[in-house]
C-alpha atoms as a PDB file:
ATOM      1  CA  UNK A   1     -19.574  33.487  13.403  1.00  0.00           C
ATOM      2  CA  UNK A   2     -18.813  29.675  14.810  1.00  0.00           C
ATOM      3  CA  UNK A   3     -15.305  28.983  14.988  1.00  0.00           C
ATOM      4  CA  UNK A   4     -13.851  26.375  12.216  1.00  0.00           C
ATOM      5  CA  UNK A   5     -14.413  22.635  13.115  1.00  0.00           C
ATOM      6  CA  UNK A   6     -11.891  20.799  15.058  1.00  0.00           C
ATOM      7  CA  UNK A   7     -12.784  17.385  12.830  1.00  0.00           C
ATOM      8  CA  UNK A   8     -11.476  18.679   9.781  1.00  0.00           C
ATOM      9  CA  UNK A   9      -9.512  16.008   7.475  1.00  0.00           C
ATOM     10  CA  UNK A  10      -6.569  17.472   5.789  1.00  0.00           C
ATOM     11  CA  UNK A  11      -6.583  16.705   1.709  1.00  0.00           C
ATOM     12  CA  UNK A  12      -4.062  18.670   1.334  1.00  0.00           C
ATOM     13  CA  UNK A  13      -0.035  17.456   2.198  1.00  0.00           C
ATOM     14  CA  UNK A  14       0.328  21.911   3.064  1.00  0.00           C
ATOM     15  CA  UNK A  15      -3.117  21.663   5.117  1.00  0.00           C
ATOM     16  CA  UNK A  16      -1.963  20.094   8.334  1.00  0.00           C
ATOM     17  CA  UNK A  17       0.772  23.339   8.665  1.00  0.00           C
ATOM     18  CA  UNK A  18      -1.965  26.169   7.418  1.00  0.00           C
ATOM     19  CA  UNK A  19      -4.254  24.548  10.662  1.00  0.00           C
ATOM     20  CA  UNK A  20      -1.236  24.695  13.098  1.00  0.00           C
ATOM     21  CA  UNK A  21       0.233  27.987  11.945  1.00  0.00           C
ATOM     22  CA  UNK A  22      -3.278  29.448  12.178  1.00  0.00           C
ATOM     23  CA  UNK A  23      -4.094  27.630  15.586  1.00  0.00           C
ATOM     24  CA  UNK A  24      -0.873  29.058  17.086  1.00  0.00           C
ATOM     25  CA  UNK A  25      -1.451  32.435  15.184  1.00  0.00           C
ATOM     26  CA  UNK A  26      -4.749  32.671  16.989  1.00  0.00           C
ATOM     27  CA  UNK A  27      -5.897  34.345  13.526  1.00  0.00           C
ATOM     28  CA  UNK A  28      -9.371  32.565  12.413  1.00  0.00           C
ATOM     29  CA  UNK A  29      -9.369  34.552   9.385  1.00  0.00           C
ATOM     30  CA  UNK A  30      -6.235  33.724   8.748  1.00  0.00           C
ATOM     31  CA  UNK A  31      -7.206  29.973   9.061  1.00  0.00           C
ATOM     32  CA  UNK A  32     -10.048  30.169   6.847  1.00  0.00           C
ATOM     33  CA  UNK A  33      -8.698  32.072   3.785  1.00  0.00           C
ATOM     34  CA  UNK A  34      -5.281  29.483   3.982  1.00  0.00           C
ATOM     35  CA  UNK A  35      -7.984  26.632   4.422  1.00  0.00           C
ATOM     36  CA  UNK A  36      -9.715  27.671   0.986  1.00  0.00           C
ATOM     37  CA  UNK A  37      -6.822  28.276  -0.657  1.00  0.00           C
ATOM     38  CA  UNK A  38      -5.556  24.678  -0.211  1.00  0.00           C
ATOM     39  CA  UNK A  39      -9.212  22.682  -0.529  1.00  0.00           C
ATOM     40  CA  UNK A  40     -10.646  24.241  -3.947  1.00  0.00           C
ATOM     41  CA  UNK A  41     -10.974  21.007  -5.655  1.00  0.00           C
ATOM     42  CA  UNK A  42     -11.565  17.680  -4.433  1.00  0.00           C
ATOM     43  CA  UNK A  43      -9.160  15.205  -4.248  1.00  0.00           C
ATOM     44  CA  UNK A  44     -10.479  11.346  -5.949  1.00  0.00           C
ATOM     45  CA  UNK A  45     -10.655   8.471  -2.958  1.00  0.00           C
ATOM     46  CA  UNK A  46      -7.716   6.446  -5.115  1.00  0.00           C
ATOM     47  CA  UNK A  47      -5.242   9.081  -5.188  1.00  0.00           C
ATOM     48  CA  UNK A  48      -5.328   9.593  -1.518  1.00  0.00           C
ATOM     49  CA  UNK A  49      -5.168   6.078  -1.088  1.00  0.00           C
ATOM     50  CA  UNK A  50      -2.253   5.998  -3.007  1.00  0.00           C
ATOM     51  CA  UNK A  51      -0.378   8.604  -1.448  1.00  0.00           C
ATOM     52  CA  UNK A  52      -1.345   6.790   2.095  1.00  0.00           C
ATOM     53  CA  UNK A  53       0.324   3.599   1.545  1.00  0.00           C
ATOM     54  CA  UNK A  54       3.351   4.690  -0.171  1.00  0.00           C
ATOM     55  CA  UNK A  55       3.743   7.006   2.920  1.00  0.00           C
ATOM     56  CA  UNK A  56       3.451   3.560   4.827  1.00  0.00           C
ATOM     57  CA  UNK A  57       5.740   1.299   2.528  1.00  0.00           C
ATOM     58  CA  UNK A  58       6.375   2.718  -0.547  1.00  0.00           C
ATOM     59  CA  UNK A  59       3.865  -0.142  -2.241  1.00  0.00           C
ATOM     60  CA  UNK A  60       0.814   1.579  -4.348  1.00  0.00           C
ATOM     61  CA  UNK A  61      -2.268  -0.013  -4.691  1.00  0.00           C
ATOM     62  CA  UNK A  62      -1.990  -1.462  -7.650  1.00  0.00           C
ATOM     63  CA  UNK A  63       1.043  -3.140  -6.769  1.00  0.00           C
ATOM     64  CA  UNK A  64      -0.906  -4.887  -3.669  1.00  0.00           C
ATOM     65  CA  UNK A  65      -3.842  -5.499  -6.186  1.00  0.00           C
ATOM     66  CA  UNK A  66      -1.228  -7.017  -9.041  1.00  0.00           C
ATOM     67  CA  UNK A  67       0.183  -8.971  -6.254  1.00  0.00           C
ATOM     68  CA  UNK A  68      -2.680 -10.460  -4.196  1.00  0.00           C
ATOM     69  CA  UNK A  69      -5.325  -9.710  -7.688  1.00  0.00           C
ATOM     70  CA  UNK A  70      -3.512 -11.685 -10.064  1.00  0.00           C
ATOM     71  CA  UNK A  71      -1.189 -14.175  -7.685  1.00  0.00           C
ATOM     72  CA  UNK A  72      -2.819 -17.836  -9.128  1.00  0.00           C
ATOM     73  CA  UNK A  73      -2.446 -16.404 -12.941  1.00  0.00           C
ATOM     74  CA  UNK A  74       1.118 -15.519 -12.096  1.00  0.00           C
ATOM     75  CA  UNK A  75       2.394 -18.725 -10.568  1.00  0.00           C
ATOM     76  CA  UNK A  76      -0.146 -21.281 -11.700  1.00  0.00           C
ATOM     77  CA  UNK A  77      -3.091 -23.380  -9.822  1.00  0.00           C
ATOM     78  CA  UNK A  78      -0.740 -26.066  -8.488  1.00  0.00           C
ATOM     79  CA  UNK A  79       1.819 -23.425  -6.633  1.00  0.00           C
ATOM     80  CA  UNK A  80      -0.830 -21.332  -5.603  1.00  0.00           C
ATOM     81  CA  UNK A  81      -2.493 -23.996  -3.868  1.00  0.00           C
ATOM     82  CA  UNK A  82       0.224 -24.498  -1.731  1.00  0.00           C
ATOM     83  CA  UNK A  83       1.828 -21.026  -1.316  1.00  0.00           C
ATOM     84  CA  UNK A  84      -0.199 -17.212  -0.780  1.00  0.00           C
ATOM     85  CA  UNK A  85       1.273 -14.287  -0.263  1.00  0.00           C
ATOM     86  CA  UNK A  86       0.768 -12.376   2.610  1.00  0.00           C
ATOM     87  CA  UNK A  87       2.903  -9.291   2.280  1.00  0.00           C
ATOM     88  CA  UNK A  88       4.280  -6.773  -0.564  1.00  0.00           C
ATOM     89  CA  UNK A  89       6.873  -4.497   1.523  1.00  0.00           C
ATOM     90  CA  UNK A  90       8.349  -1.760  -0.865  1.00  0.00           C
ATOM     91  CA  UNK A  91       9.886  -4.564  -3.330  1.00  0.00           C
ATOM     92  CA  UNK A  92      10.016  -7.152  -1.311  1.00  0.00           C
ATOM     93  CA  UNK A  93       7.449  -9.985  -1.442  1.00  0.00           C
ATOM     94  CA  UNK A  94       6.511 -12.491   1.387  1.00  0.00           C
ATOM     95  CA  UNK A  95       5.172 -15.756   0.875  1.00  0.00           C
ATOM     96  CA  UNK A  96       4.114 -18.475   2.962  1.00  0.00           C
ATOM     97  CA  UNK A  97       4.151 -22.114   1.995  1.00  0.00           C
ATOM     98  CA  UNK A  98       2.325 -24.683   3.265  1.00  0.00           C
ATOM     99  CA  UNK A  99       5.692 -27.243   4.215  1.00  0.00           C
ATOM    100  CA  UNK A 100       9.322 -26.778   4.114  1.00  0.00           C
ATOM    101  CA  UNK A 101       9.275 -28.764   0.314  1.00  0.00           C
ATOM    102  CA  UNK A 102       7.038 -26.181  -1.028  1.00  0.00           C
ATOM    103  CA  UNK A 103       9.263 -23.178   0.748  1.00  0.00           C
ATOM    104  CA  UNK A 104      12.461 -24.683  -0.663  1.00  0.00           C
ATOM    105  CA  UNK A 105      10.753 -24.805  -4.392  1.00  0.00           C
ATOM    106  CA  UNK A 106       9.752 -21.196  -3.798  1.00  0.00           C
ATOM    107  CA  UNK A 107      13.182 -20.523  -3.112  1.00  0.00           C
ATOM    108  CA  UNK A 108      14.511 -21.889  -6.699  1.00  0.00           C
ATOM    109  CA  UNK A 109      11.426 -20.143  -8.305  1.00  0.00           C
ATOM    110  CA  UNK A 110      11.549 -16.749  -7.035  1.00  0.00           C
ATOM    111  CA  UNK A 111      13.159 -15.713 -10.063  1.00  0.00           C
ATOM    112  CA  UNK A 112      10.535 -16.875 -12.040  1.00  0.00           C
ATOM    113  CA  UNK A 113       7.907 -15.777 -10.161  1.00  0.00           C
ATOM    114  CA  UNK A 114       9.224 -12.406  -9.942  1.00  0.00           C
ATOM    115  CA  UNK A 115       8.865 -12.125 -13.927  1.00  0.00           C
ATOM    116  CA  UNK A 116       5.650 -13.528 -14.022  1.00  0.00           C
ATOM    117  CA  UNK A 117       4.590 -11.305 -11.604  1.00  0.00           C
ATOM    118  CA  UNK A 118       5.936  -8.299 -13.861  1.00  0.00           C
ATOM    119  CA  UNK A 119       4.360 -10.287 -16.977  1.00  0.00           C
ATOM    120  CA  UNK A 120       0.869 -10.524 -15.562  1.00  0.00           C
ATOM    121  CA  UNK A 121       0.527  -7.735 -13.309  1.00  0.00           C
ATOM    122  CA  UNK A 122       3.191  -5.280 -13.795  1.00  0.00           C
ATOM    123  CA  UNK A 123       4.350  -5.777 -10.255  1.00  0.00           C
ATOM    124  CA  UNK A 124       8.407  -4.797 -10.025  1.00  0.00           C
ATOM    125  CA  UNK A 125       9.249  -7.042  -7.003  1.00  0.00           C
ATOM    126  CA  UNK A 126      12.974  -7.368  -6.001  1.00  0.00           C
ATOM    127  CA  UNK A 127      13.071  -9.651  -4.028  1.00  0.00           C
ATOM    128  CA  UNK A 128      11.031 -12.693  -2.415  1.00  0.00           C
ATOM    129  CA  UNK A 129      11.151 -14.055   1.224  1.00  0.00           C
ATOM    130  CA  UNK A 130       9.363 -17.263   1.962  1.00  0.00           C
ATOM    131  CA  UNK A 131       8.875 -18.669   5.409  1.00  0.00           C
ATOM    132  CA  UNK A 132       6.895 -21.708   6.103  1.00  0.00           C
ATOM    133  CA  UNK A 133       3.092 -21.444   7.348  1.00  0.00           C
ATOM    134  CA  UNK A 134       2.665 -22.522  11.114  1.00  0.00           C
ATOM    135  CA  UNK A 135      -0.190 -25.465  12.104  1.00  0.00           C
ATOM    136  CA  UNK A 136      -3.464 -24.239  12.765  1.00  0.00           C
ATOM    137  CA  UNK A 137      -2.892 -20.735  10.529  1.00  0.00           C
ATOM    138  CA  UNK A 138      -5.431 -20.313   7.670  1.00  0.00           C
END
């Protein structure tokens, strides 16, 4: 009987220690009955991707989606043409503006925005950091 695979992707958080204990064990069977035991049903694409990027920052994806999705509908065409958003960090939202003026009127609207953001996307941001966008960036 062939040995298990060496490019096996875990979808299960117990997986990664049933492979090690097994490897170190030197126990195939043991592998392969822990291995089925953990993978009986599969897992769907968005939960995984989920649980990846709140592993990474503690954002889910429809936070990003709310954030970057729904940004012009939040803070209206005329903002939005001057100011994007370019990060969602846990709670915290960064924003670049195109000059210091529109940074500084980001500043006194980040309150606002924050509710709209919660209004129209359902996005719970604490806080937002602006900086200003550097010549020759996008």
């Amino acid at each position: 009987m062939a040995a298990p695979s060496s490019t096996v992707t875990p979808s299960h958080p117990d997986l990664d220690e049933a492979v090690l204990g097994a490897a170190f064990s030197g126990s195939r069977d043991l592998w392969r009955s822990r291995y089925r035991e953990l993978v009986t049903e599969p897992v769907p694409i968005t939960r995984s991707l989920d649980r990846i990027m709140k592993s990474l920052r503690g954002t889910d994806r429809r936070q990003v989606g709310g954030v970057f999705g729904r940004w012009d509908d939040a803070v209206g065409e005329q903002v939005a043409a001057h100011v994007r958003p370019v990060k969602l960090d846990q709670q915290t939202l960064v924003v670049e503006a195109d000059t210091t003026a529109w940074a500084t009127q980001v500043k006194f609207l980040s309150d606002t925005i924050i509710a709209r953001l919660d209004e129209v996307a359902g996005v719970d941001i604490e806080r937002v950091d602006v900086r200003v966008r550097r010549r020759g960036r996008g």
